[in-house]
Protein backbone atom coordinates (compact mmCIF):
# COMPACT_ATOMS: atom_id res chain seq x y z
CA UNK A 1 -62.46 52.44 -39.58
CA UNK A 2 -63.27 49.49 -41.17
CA UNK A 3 -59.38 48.93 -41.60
CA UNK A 4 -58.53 48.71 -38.26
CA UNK A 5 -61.61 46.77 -37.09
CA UNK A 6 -60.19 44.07 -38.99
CA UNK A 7 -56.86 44.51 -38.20
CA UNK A 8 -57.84 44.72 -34.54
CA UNK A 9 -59.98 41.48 -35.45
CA UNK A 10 -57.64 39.26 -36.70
CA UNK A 11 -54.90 40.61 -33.49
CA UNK A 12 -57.57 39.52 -31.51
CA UNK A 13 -58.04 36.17 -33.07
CA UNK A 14 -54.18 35.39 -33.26
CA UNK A 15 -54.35 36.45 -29.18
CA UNK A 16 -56.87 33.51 -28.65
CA UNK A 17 -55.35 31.28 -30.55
CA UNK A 18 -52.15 31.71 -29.05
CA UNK A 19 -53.68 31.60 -25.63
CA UNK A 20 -55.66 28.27 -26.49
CA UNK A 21 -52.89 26.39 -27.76
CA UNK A 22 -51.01 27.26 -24.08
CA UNK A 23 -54.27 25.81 -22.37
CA UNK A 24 -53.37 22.53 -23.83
CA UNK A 25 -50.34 21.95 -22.77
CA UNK A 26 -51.05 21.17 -19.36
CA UNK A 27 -49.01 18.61 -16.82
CA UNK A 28 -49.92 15.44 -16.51
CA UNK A 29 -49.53 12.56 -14.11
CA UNK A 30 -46.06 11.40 -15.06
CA UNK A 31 -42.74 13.18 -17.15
CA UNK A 32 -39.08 12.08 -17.66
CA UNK A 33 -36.03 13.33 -18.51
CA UNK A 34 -32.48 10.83 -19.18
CA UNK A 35 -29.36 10.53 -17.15
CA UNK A 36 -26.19 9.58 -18.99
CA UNK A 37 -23.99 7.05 -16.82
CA UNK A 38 -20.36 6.92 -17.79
CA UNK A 39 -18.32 3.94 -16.41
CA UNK A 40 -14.65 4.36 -17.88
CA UNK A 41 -12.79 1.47 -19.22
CA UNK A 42 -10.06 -0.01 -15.98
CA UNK A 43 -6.96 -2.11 -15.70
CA UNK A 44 -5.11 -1.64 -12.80
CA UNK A 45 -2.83 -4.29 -11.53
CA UNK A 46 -0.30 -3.67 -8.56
CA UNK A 47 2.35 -5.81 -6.16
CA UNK A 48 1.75 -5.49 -2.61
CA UNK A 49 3.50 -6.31 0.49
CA UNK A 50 3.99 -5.54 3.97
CA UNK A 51 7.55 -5.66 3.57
CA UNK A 52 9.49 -4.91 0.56
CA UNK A 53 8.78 -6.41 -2.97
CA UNK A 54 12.58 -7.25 -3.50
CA UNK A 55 13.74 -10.24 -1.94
CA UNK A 56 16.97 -12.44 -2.09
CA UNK A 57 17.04 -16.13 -2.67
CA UNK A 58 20.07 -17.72 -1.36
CA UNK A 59 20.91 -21.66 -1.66
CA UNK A 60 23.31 -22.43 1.28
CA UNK A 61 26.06 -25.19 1.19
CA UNK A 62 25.44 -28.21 2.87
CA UNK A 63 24.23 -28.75 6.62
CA UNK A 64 27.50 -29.20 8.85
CA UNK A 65 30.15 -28.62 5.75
CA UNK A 66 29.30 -32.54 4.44
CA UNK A 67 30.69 -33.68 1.32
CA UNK A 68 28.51 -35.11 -1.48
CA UNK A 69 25.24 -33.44 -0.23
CA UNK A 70 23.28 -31.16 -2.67
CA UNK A 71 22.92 -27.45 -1.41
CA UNK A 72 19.95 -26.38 0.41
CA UNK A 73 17.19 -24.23 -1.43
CA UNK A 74 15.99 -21.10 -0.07
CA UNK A 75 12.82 -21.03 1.59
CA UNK A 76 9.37 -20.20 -0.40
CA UNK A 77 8.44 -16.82 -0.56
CA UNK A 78 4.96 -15.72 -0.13
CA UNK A 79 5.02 -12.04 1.03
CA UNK A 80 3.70 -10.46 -2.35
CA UNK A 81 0.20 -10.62 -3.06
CA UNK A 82 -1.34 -9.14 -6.42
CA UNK A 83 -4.38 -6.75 -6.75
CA UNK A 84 -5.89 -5.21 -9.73
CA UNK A 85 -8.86 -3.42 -10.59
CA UNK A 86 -10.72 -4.16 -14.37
CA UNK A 87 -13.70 -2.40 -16.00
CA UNK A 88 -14.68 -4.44 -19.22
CA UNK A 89 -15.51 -3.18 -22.29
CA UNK A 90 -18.09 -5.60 -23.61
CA UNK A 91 -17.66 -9.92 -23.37
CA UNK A 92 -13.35 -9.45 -22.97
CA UNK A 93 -12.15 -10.76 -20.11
CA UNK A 94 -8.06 -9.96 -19.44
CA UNK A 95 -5.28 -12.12 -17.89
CA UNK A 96 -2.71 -11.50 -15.94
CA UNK A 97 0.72 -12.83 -18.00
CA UNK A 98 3.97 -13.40 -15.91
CA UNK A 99 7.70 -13.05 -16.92
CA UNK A 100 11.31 -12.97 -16.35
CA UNK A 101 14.09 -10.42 -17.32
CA UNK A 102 16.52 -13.76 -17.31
CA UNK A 103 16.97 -16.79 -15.84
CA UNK A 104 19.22 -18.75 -13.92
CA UNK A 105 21.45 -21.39 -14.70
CA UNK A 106 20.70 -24.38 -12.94
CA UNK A 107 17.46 -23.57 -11.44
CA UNK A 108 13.87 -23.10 -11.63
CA UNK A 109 11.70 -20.16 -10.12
CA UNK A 110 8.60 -21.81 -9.69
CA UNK A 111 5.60 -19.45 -9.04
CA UNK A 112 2.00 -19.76 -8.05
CA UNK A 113 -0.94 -17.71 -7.34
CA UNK A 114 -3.51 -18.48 -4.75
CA UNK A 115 -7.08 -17.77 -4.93
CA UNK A 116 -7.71 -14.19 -4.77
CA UNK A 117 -9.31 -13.32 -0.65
CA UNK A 118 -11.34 -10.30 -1.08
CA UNK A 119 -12.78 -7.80 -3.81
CA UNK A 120 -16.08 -8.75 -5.77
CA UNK A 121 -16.70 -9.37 -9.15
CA UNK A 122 -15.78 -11.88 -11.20
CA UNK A 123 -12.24 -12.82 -9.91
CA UNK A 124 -9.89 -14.41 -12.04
CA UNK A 125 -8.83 -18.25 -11.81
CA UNK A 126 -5.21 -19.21 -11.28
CA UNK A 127 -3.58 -21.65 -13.29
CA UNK A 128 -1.79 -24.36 -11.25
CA UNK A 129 1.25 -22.58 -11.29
CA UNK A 130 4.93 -22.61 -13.70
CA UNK A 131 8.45 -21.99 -14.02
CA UNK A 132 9.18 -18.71 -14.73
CA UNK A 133 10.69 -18.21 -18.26
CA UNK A 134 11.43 -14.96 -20.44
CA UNK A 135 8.35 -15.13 -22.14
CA UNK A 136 4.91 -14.32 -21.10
CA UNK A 137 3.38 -17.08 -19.43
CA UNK A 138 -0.90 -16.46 -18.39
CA UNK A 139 -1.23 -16.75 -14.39
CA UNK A 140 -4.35 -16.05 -13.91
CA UNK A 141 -7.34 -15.82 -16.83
CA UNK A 142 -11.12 -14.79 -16.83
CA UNK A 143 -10.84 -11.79 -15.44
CA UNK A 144 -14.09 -9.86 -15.19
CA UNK A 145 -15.14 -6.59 -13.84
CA UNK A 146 -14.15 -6.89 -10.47
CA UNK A 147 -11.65 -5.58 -7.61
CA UNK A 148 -9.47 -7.53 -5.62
CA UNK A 149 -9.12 -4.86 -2.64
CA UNK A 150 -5.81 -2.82 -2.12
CA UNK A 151 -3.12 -4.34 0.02
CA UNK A 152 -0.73 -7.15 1.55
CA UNK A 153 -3.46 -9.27 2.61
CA UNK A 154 -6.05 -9.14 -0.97
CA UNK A 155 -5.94 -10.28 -4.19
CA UNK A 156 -3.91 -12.83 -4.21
CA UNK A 157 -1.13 -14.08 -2.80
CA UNK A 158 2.19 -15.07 -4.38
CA UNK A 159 4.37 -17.98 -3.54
CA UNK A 160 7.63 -18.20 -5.16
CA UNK A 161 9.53 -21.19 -4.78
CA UNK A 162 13.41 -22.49 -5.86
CA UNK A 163 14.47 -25.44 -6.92
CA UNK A 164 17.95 -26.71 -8.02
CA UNK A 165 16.50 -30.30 -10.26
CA UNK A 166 19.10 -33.00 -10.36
CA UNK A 167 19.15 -33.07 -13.53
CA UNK A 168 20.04 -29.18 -14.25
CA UNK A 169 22.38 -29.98 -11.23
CA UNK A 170 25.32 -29.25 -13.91
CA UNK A 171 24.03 -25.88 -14.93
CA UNK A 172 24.84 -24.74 -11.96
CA UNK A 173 27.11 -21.22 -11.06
CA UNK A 174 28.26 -19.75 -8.03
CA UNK A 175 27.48 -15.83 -8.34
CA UNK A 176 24.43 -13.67 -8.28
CA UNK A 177 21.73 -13.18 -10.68
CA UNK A 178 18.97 -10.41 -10.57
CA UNK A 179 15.63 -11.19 -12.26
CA UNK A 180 12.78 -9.06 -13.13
CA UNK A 181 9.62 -10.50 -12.48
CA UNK A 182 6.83 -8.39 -14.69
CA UNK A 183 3.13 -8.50 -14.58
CA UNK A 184 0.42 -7.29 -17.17
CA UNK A 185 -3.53 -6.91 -16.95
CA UNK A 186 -3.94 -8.09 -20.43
CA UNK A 187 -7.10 -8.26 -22.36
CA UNK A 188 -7.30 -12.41 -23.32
């Protein structure tokens, strides 16, 4: 008997102490518990335009067939407009670099990018514009975290403009010339 009075003893006393620790652990005033908040890593750049991106840029002869005048450039184009979208990872900022599949003889594709209307963030800042060449050339730098807003009338605008210089006056062919204009979100 004296077995299982201390057997039933010490069950007993196990019991209580089982129960006492739970009596503890009571709730209090506050608690927490974490949330994990993934923002993904974003460059996104796109053309935009109400018409369509590819354009022709024709010099005419001169105004009422007169000899010894210099042809007449085509008007500036400023129907694209550039948007993009960037996430940073960290201090980078990105660019946006600009360049041509080829160039043509005798003239210069001048190009320049306007301040960007719309979006938030921190915007990029356009350099004061260039001559397109067949390298990469940086158009706009500092690019932040930020959105321009999707479409023909955000980010920003694109004029592109054609001159035929005096002096590459002699470079000058008759014929047509397609160029490629390319642009990359690049981390700077």
């Amino acid at each position: 008997m004296k077995k299982r009075f201390s057997l039933l003893s010490f069950m007993f006393v196990v019991m209580l102490t089982g129960l006492s620790g739970r009596a503890v652990a009571q709730d209090t005033q506050t608690d927490n518990h974490q949330i994990s908040v993934v923002v993904p890593v974003v460059a996104l750049l796109d053309l935009e335009t109400a018409a369509t991106r590819n354009f022709t840029a024709s010099f005419t002869k001169p105004t009422n067939d007169e000899a010894g005048e210099k042809i007449l450039a085509p008007a500036a184009n400023s129907t694209i407009w550039l948007n993009y979208t960037s996430i940073q990872a960290g201090t980078t900022t990105k660019k946006v670099n600009v360049k041509a599949s080829a160039l043509v003889d005798g003239v210069d594709i001048h190009l320049v990018a306007a301040a960007a209307a719309g979006g938030a963030g921190t915007l990029g800042t356009p350099t004061a514009g260039f001559n397109l060449s067949t390298t990469d050339q940086t158009l706009i730098s500092d690019i932040g975290s930020a959105y321009t807003a999707s479409g023909a009338t955000s980010g920003h605008q694109l004029t592109y403009t054609f001159v035929a210089a005096d002096a590459n006056y002699a470079n000058l062919r008759s014929g047509s010339t397609n160029v490629t204009v390319t642009y990359t979100l690049a981390d700077n």
